[in-house]
C-alpha atoms as a PDB file:
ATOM      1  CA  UNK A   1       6.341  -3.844 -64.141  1.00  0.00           C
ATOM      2  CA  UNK A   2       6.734  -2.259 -60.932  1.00  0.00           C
ATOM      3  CA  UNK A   3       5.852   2.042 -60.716  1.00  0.00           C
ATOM      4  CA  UNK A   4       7.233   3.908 -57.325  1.00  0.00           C
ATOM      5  CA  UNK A   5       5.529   6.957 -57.174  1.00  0.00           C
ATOM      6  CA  UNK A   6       8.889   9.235 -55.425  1.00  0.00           C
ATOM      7  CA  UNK A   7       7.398  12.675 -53.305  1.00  0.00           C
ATOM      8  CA  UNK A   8       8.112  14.396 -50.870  1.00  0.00           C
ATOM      9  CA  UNK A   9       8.871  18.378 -50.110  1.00  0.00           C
ATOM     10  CA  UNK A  10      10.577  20.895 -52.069  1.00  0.00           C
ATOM     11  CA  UNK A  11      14.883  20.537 -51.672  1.00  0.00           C
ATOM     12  CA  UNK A  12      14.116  17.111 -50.393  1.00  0.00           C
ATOM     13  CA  UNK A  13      16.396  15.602 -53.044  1.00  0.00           C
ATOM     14  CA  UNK A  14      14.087  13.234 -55.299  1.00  0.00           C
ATOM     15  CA  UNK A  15      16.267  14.641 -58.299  1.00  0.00           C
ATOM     16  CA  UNK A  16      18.883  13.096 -56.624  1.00  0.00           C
ATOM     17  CA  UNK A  17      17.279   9.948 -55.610  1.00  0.00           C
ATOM     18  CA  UNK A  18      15.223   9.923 -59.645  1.00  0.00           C
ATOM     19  CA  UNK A  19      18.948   9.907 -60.799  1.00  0.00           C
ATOM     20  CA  UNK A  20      20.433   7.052 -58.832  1.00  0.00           C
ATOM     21  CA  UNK A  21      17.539   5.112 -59.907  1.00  0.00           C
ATOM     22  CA  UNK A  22      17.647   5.985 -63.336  1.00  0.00           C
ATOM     23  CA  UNK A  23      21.149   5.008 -63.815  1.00  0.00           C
ATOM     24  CA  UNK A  24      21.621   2.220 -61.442  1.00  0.00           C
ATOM     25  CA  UNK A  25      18.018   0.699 -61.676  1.00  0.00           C
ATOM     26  CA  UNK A  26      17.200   1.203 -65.520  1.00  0.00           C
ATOM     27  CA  UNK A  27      13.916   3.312 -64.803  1.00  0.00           C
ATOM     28  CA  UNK A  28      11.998   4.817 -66.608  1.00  0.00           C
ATOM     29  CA  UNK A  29      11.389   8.335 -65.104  1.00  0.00           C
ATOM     30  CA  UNK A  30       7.883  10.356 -65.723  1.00  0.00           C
ATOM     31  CA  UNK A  31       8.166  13.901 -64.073  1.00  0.00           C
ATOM     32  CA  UNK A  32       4.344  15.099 -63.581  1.00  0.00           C
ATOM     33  CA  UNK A  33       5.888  18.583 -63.989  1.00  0.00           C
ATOM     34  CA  UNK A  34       7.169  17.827 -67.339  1.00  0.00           C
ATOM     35  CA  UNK A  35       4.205  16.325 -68.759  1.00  0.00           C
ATOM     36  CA  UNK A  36       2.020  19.140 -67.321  1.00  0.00           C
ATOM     37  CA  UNK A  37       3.549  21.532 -69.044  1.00  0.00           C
ATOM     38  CA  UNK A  38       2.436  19.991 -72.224  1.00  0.00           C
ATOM     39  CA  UNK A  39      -1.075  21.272 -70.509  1.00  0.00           C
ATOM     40  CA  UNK A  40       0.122  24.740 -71.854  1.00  0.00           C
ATOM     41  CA  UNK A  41       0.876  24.182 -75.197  1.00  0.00           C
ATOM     42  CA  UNK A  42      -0.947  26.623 -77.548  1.00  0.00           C
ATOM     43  CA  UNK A  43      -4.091  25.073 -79.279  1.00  0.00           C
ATOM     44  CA  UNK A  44      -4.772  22.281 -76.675  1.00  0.00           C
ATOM     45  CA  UNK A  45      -7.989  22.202 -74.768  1.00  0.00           C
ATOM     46  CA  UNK A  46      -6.288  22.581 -71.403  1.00  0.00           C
ATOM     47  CA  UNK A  47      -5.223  25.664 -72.945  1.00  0.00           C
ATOM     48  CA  UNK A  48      -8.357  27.166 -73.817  1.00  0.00           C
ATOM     49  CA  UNK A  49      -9.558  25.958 -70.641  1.00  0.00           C
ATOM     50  CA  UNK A  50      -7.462  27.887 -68.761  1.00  0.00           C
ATOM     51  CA  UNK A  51      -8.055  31.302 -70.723  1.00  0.00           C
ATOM     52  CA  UNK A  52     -11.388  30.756 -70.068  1.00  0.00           C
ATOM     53  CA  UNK A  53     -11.159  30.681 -66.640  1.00  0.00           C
ATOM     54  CA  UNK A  54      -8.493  32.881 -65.960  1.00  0.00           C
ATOM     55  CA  UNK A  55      -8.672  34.981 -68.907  1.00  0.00           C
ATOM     56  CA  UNK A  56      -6.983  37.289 -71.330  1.00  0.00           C
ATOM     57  CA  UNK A  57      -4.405  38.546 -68.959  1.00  0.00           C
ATOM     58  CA  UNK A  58      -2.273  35.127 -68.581  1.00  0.00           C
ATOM     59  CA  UNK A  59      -1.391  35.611 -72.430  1.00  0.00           C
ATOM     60  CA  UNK A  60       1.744  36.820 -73.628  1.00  0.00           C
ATOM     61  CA  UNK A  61       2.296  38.911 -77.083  1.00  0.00           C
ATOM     62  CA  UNK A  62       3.002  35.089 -78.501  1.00  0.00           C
ATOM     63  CA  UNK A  63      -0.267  34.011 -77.380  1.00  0.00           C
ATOM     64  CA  UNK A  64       1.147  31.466 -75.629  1.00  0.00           C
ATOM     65  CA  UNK A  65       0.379  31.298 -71.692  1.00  0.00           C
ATOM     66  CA  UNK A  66       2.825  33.309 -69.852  1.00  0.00           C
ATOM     67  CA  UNK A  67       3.624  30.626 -66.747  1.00  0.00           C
ATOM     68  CA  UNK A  68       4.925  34.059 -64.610  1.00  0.00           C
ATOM     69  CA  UNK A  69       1.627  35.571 -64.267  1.00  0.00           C
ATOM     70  CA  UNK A  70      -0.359  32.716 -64.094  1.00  0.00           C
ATOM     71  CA  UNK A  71       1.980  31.414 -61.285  1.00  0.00           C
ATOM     72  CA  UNK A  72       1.651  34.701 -59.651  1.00  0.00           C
ATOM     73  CA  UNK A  73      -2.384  34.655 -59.256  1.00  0.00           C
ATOM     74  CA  UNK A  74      -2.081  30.980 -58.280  1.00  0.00           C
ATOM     75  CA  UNK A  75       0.040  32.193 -55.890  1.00  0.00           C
ATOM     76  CA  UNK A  76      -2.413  35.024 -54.443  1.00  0.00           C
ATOM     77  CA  UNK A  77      -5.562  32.990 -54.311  1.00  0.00           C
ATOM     78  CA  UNK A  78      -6.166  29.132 -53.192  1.00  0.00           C
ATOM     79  CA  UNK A  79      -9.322  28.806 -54.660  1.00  0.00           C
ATOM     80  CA  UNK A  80      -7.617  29.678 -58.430  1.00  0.00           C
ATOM     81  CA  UNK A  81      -4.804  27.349 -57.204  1.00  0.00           C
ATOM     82  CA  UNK A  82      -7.476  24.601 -57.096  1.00  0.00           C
ATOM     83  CA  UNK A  83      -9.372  25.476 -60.735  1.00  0.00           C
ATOM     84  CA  UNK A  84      -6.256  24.994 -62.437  1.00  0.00           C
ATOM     85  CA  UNK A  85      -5.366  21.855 -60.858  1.00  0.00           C
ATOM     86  CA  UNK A  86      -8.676  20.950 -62.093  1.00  0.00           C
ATOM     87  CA  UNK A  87      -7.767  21.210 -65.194  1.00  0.00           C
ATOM     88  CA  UNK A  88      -4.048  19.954 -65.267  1.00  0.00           C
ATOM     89  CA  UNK A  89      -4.327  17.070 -63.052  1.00  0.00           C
ATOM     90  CA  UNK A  90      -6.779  15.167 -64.771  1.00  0.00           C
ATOM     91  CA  UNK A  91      -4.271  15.655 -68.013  1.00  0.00           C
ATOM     92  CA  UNK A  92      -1.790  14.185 -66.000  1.00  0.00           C
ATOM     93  CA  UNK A  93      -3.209  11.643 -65.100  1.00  0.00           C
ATOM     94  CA  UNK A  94      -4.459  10.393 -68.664  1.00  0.00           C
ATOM     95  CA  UNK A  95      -1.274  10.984 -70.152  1.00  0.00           C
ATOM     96  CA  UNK A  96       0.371   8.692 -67.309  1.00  0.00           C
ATOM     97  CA  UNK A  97      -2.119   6.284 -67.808  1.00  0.00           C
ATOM     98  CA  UNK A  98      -1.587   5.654 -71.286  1.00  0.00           C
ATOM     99  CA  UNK A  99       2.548   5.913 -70.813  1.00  0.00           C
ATOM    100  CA  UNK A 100       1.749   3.117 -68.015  1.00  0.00           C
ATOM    101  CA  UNK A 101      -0.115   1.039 -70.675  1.00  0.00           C
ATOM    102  CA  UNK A 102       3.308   0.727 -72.687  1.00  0.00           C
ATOM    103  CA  UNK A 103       5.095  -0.672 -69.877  1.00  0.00           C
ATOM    104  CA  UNK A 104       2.172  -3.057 -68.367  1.00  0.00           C
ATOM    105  CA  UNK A 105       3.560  -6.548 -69.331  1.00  0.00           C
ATOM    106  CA  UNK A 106       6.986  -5.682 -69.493  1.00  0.00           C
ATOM    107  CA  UNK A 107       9.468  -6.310 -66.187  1.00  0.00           C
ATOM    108  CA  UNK A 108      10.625  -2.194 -66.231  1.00  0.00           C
ATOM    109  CA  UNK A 109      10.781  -0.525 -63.255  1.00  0.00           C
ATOM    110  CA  UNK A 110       8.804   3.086 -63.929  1.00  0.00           C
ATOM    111  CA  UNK A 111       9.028   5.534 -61.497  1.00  0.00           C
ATOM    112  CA  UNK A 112       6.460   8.541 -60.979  1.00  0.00           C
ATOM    113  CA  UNK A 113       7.620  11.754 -59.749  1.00  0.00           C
ATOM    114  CA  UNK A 114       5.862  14.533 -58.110  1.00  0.00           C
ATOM    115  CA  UNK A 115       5.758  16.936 -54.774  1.00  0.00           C
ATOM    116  CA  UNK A 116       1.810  16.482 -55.102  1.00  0.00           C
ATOM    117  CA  UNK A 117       1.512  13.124 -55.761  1.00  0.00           C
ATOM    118  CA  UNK A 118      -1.572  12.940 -53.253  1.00  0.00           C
ATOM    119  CA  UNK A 119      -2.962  16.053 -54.013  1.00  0.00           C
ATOM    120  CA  UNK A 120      -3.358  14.989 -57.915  1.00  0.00           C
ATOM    121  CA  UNK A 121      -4.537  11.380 -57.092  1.00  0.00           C
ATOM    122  CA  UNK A 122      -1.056   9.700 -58.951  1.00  0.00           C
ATOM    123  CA  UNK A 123      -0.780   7.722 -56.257  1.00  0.00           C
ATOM    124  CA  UNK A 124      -3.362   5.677 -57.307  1.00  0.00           C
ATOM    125  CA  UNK A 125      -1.012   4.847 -60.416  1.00  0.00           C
ATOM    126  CA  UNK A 126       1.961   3.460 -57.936  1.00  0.00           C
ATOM    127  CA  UNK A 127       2.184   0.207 -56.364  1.00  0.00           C
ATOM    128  CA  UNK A 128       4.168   1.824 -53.685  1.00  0.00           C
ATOM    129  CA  UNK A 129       5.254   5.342 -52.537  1.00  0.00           C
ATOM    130  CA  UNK A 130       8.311   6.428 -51.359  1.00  0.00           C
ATOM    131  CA  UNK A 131       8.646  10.045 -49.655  1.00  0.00           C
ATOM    132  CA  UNK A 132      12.097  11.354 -49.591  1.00  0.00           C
ATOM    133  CA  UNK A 133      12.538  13.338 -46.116  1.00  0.00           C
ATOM    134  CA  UNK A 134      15.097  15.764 -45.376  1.00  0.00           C
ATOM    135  CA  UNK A 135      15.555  17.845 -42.234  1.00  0.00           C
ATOM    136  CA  UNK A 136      14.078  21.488 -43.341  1.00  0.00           C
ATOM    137  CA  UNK A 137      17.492  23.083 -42.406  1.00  0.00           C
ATOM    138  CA  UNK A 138      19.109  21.531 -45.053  1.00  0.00           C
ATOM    139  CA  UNK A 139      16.336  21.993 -47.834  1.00  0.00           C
ATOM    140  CA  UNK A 140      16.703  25.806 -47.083  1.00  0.00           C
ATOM    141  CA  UNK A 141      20.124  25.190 -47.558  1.00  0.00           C
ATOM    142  CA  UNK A 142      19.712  23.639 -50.740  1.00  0.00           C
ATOM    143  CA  UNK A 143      17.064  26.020 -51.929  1.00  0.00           C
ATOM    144  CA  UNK A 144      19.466  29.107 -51.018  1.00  0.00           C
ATOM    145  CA  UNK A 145      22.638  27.720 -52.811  1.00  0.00           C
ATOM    146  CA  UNK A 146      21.157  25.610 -56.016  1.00  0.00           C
ATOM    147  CA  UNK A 147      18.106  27.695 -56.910  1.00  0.00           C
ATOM    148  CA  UNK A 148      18.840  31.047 -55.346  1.00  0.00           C
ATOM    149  CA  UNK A 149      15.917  31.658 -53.432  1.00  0.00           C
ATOM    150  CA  UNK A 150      16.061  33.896 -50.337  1.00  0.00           C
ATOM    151  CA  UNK A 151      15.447  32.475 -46.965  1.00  0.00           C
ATOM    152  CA  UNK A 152      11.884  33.901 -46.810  1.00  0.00           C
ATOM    153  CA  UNK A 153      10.712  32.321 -50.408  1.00  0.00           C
ATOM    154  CA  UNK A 154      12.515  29.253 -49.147  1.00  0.00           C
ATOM    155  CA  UNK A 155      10.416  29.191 -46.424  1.00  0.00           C
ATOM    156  CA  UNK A 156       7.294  30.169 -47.717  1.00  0.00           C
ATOM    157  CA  UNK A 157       7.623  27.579 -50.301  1.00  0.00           C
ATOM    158  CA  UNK A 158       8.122  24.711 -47.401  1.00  0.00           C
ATOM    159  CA  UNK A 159       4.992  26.233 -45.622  1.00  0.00           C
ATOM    160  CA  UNK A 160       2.753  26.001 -48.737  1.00  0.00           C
ATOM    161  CA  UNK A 161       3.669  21.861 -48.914  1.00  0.00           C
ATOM    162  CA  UNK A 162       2.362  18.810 -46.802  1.00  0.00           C
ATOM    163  CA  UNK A 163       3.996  18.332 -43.621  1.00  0.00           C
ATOM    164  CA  UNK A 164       6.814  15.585 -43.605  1.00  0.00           C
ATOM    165  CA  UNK A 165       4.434  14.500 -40.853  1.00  0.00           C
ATOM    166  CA  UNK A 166       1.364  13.980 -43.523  1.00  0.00           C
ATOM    167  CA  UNK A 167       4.459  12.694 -46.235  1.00  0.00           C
ATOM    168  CA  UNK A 168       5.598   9.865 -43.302  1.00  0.00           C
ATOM    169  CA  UNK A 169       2.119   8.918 -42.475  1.00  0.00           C
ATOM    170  CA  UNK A 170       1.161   8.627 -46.211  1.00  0.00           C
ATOM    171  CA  UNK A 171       3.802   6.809 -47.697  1.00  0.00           C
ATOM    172  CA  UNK A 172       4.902   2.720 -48.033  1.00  0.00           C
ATOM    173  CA  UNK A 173       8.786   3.683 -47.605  1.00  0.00           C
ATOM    174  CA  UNK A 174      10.639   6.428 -46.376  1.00  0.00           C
ATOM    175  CA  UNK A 175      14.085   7.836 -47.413  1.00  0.00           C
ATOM    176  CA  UNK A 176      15.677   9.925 -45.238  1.00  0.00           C
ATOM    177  CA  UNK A 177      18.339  12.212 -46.965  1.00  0.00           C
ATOM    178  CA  UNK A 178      20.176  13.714 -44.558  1.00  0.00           C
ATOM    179  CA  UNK A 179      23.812  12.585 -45.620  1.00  0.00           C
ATOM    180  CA  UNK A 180      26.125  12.280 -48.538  1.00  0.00           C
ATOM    181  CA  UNK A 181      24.921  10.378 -51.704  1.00  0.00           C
ATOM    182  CA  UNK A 182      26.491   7.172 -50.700  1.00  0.00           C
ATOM    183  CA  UNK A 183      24.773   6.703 -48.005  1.00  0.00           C
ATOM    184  CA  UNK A 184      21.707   7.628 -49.911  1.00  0.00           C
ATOM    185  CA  UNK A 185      22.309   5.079 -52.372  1.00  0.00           C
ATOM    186  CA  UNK A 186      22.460   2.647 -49.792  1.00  0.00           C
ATOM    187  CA  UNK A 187      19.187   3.419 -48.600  1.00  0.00           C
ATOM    188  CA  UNK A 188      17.885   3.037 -51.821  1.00  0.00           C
ATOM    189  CA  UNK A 189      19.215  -0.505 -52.212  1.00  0.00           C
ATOM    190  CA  UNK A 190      17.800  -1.436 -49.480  1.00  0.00           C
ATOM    191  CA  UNK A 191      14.361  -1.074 -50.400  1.00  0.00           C
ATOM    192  CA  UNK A 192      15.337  -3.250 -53.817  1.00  0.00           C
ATOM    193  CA  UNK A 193      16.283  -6.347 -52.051  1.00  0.00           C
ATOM    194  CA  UNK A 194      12.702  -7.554 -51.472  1.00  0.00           C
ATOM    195  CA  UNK A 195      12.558  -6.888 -55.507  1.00  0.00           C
ATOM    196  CA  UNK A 196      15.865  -8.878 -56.084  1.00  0.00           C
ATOM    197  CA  UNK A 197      16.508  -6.136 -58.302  1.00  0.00           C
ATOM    198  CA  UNK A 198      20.605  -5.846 -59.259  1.00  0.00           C
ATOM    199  CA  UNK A 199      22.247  -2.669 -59.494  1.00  0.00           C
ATOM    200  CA  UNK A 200      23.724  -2.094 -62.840  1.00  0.00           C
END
């Protein structure tokens, strides 16, 4: 088994780079984001946790966490930010773990994704990292025209990420995204050949 952690800043492309693996490589994808949602679900301990330390207000008439206001008081105060990935990180984490454990004397490539893959100690699950890098112009771009953020959220979002200084400095490989998807794919095979991984 071989896990790639893939980070690297918002509009960066790892969608696009998760898919080409995916397809082409036979991975098995884990998005942190998906499995931390399951942090949320109604009834689990993370759950309570967080009402407890953010309280009533984050509930909706459901009582299920509304994500909105929560996101919005995450937003406002870095020291909240930090409580709450005290208490969905380690879930992560765990739940990685044990998918891991399925996969441990198989030959499957698994692939990790996340934009805080440092931040939430994953890293420690990969046996390498790759940081996708794309010149900010064009994730503003891509932020404006896929997810129809203004150029000021765009930004702000960029600002509130590691540098791709920090990414470079941290990570075993680099992919630079700056062209079409050919060449992308390309740049991915690359980094296979010391694998002698085949393309599908």
């Amino acid at each position: 088994m071989i896990v790639i952690g893939i980070t690297g800043g918002i509009g960066s492309g790892k969608s696009t780079v998760l898919g080409i693996l995916e397809k082409e490589y036979d991975a098995y994808i884990m998005m942190a984001d998906d499995i931390g949602s399951l942090a949320f679900e109604k009834g689990t301990e993370t759950y309570y946790r967080m009402i407890d330390t953010f309280g009533d207000s984050i509930i909706n008439n459901e009582g299920e966490i509304d994500k909105n206001v929560l996101g919005n008081i995450l937003m406002a105060d870095k020291e909240k930010l930090s409580l709450q990935n005290d208490i969905v990180h380690p879930f992560v984490i765990e739940r990685m773990k044990k998918k891991l454990d399925e996969y441990r004397h198989t030959d499957r490539l698994v692939v990790i994704e996340t934009a805080i893959l440092y931040e939430a100690g994953v890293d420690i699950l990969c046996d390498e990292v790759w940081t996708v890098i794309t010149d900010k112009r064009i994730r503003i771009d891509r932020l404006i025209k896929n997810r129809g953020y203004s150029m000021q959220k765009a930004e702000a979002f960029i600002k509130r990420q590691m540098s791709d200084e920090d990414y470079i400095e941290k990570a075993d490989r680099i992919i630079y995204n700056n062209d079409d998807v050919e060449t992308l794919r390309l740049n991915i095979a690359n980094r296979f050949d010391e694998y002698n991984m085949e393309v599908l």
